[in-house]
C-alpha atoms as a PDB file:
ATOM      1  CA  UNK A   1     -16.242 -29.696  -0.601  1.00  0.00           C
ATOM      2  CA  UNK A   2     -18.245 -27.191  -2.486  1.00  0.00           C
ATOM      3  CA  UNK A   3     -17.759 -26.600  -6.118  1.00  0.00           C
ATOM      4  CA  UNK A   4     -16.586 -22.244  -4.970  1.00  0.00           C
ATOM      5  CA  UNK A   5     -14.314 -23.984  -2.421  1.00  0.00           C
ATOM      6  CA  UNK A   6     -12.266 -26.523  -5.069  1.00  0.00           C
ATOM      7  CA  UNK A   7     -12.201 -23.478  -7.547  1.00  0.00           C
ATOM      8  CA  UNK A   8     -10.474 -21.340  -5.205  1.00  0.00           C
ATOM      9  CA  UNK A   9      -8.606 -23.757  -4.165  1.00  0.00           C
ATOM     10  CA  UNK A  10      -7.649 -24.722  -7.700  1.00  0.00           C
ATOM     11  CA  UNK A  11      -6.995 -21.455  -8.426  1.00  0.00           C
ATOM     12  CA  UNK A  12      -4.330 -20.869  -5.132  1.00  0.00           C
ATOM     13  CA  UNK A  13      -2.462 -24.020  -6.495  1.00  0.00           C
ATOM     14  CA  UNK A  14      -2.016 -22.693  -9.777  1.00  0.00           C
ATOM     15  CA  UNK A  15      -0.608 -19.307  -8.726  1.00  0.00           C
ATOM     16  CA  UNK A  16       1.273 -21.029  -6.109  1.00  0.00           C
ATOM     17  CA  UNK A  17       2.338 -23.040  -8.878  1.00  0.00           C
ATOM     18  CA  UNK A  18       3.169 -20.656 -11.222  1.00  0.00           C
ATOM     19  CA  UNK A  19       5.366 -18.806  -8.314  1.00  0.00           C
ATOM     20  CA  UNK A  20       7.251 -21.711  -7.509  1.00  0.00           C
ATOM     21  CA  UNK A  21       7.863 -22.171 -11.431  1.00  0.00           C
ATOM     22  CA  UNK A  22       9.025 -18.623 -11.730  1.00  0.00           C
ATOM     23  CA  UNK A  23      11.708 -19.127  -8.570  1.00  0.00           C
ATOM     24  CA  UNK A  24      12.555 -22.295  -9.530  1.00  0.00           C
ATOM     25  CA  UNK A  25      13.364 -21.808 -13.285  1.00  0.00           C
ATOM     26  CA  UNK A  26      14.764 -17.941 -12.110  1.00  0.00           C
ATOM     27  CA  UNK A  27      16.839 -18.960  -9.684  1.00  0.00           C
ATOM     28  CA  UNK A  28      17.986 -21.981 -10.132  1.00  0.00           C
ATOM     29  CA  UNK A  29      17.380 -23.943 -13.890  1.00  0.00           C
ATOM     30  CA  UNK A  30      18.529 -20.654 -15.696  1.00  0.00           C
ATOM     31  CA  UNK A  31      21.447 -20.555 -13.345  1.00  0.00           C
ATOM     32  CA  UNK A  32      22.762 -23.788 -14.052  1.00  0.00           C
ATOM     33  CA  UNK A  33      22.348 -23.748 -17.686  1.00  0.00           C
ATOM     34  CA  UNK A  34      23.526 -19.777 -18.011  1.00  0.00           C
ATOM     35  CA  UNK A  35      27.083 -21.240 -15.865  1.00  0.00           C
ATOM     36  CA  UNK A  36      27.377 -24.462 -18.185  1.00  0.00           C
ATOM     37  CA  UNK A  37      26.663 -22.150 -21.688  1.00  0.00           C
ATOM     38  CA  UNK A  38      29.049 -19.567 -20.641  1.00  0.00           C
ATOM     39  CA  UNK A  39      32.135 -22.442 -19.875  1.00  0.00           C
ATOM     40  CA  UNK A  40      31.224 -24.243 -23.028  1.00  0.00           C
ATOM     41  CA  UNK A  41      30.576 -21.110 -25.055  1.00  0.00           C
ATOM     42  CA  UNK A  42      34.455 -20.120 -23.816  1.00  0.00           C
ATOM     43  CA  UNK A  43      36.257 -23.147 -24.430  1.00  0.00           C
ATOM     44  CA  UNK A  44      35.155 -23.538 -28.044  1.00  0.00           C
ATOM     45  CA  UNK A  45      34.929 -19.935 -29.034  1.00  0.00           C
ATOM     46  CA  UNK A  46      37.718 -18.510 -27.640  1.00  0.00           C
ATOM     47  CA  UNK A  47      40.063 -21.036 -25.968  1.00  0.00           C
ATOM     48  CA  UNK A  48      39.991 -23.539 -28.774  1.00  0.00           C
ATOM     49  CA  UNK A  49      40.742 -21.166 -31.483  1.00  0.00           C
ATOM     50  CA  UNK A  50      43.585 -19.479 -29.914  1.00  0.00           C
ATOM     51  CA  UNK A  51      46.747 -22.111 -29.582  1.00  0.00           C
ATOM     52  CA  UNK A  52      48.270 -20.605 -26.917  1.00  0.00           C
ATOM     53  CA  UNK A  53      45.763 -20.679 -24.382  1.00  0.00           C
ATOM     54  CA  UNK A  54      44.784 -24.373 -26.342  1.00  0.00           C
ATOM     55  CA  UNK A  55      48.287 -25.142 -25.367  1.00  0.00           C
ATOM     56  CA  UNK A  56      47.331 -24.053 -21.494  1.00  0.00           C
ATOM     57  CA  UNK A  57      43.844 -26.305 -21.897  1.00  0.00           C
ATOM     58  CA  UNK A  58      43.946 -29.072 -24.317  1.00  0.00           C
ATOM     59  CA  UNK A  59      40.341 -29.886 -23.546  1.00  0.00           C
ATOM     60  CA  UNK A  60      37.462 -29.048 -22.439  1.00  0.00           C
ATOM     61  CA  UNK A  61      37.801 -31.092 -18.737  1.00  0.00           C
ATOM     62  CA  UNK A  62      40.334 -29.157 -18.012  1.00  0.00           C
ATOM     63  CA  UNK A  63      39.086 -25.560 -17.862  1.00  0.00           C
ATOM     64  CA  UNK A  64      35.698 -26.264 -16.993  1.00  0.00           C
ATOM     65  CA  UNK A  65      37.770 -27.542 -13.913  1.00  0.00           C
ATOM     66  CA  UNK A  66      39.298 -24.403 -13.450  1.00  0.00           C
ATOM     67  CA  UNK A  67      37.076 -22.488 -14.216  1.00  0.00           C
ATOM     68  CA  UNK A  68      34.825 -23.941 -11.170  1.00  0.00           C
ATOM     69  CA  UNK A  69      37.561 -23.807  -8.644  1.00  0.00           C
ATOM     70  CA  UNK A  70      38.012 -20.304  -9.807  1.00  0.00           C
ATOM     71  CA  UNK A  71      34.631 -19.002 -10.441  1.00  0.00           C
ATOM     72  CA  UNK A  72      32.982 -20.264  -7.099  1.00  0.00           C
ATOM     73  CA  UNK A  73      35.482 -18.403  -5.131  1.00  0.00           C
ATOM     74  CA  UNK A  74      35.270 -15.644  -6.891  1.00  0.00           C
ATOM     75  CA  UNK A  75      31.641 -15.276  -7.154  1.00  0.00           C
ATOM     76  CA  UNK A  76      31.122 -15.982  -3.080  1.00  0.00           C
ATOM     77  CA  UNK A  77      33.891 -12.903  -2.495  1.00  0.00           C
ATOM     78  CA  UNK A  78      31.584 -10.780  -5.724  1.00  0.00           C
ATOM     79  CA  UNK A  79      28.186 -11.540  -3.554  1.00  0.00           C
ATOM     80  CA  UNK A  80      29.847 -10.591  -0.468  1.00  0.00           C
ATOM     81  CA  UNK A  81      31.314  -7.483  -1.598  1.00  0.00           C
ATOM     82  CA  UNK A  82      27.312  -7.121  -2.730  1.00  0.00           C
ATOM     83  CA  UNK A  83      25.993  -7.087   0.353  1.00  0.00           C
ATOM     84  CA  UNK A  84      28.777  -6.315   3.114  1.00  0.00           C
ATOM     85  CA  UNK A  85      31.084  -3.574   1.385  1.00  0.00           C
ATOM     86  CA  UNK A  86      29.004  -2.165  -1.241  1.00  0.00           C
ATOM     87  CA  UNK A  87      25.589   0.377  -1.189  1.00  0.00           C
ATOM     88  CA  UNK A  88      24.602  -1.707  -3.863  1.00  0.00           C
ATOM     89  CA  UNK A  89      22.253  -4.184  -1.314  1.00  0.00           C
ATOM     90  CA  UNK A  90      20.911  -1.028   0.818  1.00  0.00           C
ATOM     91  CA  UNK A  91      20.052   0.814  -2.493  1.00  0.00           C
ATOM     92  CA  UNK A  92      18.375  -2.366  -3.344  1.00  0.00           C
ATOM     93  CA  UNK A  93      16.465  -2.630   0.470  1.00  0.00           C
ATOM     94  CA  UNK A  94      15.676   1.061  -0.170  1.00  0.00           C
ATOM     95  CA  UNK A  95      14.008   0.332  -3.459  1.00  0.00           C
ATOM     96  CA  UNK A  96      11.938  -2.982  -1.924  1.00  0.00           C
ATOM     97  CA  UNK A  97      10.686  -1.277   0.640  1.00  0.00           C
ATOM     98  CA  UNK A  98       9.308   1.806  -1.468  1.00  0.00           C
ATOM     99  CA  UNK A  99       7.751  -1.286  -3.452  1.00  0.00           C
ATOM    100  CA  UNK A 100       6.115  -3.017  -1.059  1.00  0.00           C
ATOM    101  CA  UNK A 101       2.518  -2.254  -0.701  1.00  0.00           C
ATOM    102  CA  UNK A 102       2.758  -3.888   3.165  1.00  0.00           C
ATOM    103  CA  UNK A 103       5.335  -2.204   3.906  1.00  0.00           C
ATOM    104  CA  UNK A 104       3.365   0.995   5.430  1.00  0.00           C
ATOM    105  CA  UNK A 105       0.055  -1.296   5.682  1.00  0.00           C
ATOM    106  CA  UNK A 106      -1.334  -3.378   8.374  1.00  0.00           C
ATOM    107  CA  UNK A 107      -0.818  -6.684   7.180  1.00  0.00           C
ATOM    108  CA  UNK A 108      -4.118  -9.431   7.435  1.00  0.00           C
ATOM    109  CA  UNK A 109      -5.059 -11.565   9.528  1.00  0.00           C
ATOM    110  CA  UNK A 110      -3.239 -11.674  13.266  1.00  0.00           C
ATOM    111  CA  UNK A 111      -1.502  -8.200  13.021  1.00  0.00           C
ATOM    112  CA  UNK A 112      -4.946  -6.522  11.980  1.00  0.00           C
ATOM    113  CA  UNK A 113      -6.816  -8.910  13.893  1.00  0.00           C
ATOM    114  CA  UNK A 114      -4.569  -8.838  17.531  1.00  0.00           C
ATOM    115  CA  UNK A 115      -1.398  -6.995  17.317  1.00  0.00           C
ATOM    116  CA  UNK A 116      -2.771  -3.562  16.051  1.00  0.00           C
ATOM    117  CA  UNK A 117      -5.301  -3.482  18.506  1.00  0.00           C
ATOM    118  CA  UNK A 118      -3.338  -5.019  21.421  1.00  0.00           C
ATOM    119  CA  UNK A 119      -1.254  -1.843  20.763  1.00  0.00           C
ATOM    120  CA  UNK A 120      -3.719   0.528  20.746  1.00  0.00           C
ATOM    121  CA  UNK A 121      -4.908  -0.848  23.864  1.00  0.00           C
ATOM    122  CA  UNK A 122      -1.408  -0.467  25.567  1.00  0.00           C
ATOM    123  CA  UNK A 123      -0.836   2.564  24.620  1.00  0.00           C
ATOM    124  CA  UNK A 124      -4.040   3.648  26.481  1.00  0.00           C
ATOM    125  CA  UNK A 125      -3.388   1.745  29.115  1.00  0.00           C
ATOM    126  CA  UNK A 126       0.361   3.241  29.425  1.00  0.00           C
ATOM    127  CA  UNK A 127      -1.547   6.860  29.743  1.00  0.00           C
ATOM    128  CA  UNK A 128      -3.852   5.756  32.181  1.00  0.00           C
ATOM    129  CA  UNK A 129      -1.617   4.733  34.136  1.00  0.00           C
ATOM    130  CA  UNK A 130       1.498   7.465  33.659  1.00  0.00           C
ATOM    131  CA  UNK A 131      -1.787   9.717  34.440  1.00  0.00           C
ATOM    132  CA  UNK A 132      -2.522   8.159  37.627  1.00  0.00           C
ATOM    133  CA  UNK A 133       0.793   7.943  38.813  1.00  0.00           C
ATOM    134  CA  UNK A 134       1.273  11.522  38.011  1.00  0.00           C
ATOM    135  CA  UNK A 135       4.189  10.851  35.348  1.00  0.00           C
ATOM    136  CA  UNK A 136       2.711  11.915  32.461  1.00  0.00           C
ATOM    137  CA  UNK A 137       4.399  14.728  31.110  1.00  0.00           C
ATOM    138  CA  UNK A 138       2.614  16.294  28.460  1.00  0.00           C
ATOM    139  CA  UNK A 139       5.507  15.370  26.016  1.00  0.00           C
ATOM    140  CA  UNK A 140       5.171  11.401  26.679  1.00  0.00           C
ATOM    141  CA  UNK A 141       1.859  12.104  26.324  1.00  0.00           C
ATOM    142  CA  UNK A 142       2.133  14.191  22.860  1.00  0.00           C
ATOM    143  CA  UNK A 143       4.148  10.861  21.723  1.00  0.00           C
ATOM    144  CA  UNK A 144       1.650   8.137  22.447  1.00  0.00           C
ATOM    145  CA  UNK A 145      -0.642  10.084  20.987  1.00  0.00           C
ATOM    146  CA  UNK A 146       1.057  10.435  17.779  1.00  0.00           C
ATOM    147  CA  UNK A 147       1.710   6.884  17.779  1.00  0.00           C
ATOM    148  CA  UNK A 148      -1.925   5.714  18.766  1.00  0.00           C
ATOM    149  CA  UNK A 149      -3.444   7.771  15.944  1.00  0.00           C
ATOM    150  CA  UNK A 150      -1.134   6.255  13.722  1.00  0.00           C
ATOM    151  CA  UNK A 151      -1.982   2.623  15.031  1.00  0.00           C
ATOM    152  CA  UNK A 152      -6.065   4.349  14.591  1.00  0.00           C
ATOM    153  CA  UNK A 153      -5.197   5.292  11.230  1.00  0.00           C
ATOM    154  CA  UNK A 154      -3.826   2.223  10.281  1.00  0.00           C
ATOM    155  CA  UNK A 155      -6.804   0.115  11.292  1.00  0.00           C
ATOM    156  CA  UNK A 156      -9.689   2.459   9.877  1.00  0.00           C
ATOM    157  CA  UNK A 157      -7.583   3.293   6.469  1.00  0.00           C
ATOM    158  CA  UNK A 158      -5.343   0.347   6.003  1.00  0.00           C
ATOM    159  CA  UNK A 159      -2.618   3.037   5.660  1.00  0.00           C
ATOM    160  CA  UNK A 160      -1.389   5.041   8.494  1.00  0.00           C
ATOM    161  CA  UNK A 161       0.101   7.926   6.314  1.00  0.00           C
ATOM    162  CA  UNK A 162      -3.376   8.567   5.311  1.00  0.00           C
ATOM    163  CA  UNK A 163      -5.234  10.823   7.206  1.00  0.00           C
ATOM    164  CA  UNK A 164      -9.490  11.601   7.547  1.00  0.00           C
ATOM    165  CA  UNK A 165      -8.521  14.744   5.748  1.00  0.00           C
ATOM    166  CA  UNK A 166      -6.742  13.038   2.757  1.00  0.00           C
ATOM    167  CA  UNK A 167      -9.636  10.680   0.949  1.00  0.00           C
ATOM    168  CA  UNK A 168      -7.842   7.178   0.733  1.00  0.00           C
ATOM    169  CA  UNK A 169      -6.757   6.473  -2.994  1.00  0.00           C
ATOM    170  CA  UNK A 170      -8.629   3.449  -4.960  1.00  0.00           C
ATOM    171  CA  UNK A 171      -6.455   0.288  -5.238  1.00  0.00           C
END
């Protein structure tokens, strides 16, 4: 293997790495430890120093136990209500997609490569052949057209909501 070769491969680990880290300790190690700080932080704050709910959990066992078989359930029904009953999750969708800078781009390798083209070479072949069959109406037509520029724009630009007469912006 040559020495450019290890090095980028070296450097693909690390940020691989470092992304795995990030979801890992994110999701996951901060979870665990947030849950366990906010149960301990309760008992011996709050429940310890006030002797009628001491008197309701005389240790610690206890309402950590209760407070799993409670908090579970209710946090399943709070990420439900998230994403089936709420417009918090579409706001959130909304926001991600605005975000994403693949979102209105031709993504490498096999959808630049095959799909994009493929496309463009259907849609062509679609109007040759609505043309020759004499179905083409010229408002089928005016929509494949549409579409295959977009598709054209796409490959040349990267972007399909940027045009020849709009100079792409510098990334």
């Amino acid at each position: 293997m040559r020495q450019k070769d290890a090095l980028l491969n070296l450097r693909r680990l690390l940020f691989r790495s470092w992304y795995y880290f990030r979801i890992g300790y994110g999701t996951y190690l901060t979870f665990l430890l947030g849950f366990v700080s906010t149960i301990v932080t309760v008992y011996y704050l709050a429940i310890n120093n006030i002797p009628f709910l001491k008197l309701m959990f005389p240790n610690f066992w206890l309402f950590s136990i209760l407070a799993i078989a409670s908090g579970v359930p209710l946090a399943v029904l709070s990420g439900y209500v998230h994403f089936k009953r709420s417009q918090a999750f579409s706001a959130e969708a909304d926001i991600t997609v605005e975000a994403n800078p693949y979102y209105f781009k031709v993504t490498p390798g096999k959808e630049k490569e095959l799909n994009v083209p493929l496309t463009i070479a259907n849609i062509d072949l679609f109007l040759a052949m609505a043309k020759k069959l004499g179905v083409l109406t010229p408002e089928i037509e005016s929509t494949f057209l549409e579409v295959r520029e977009k598709y054209v724009r796409l490959t040349k630009h990267g972007d399909f909501r940027i045009s020849d007469t709009v100079p792409a912006k510098e990334d």
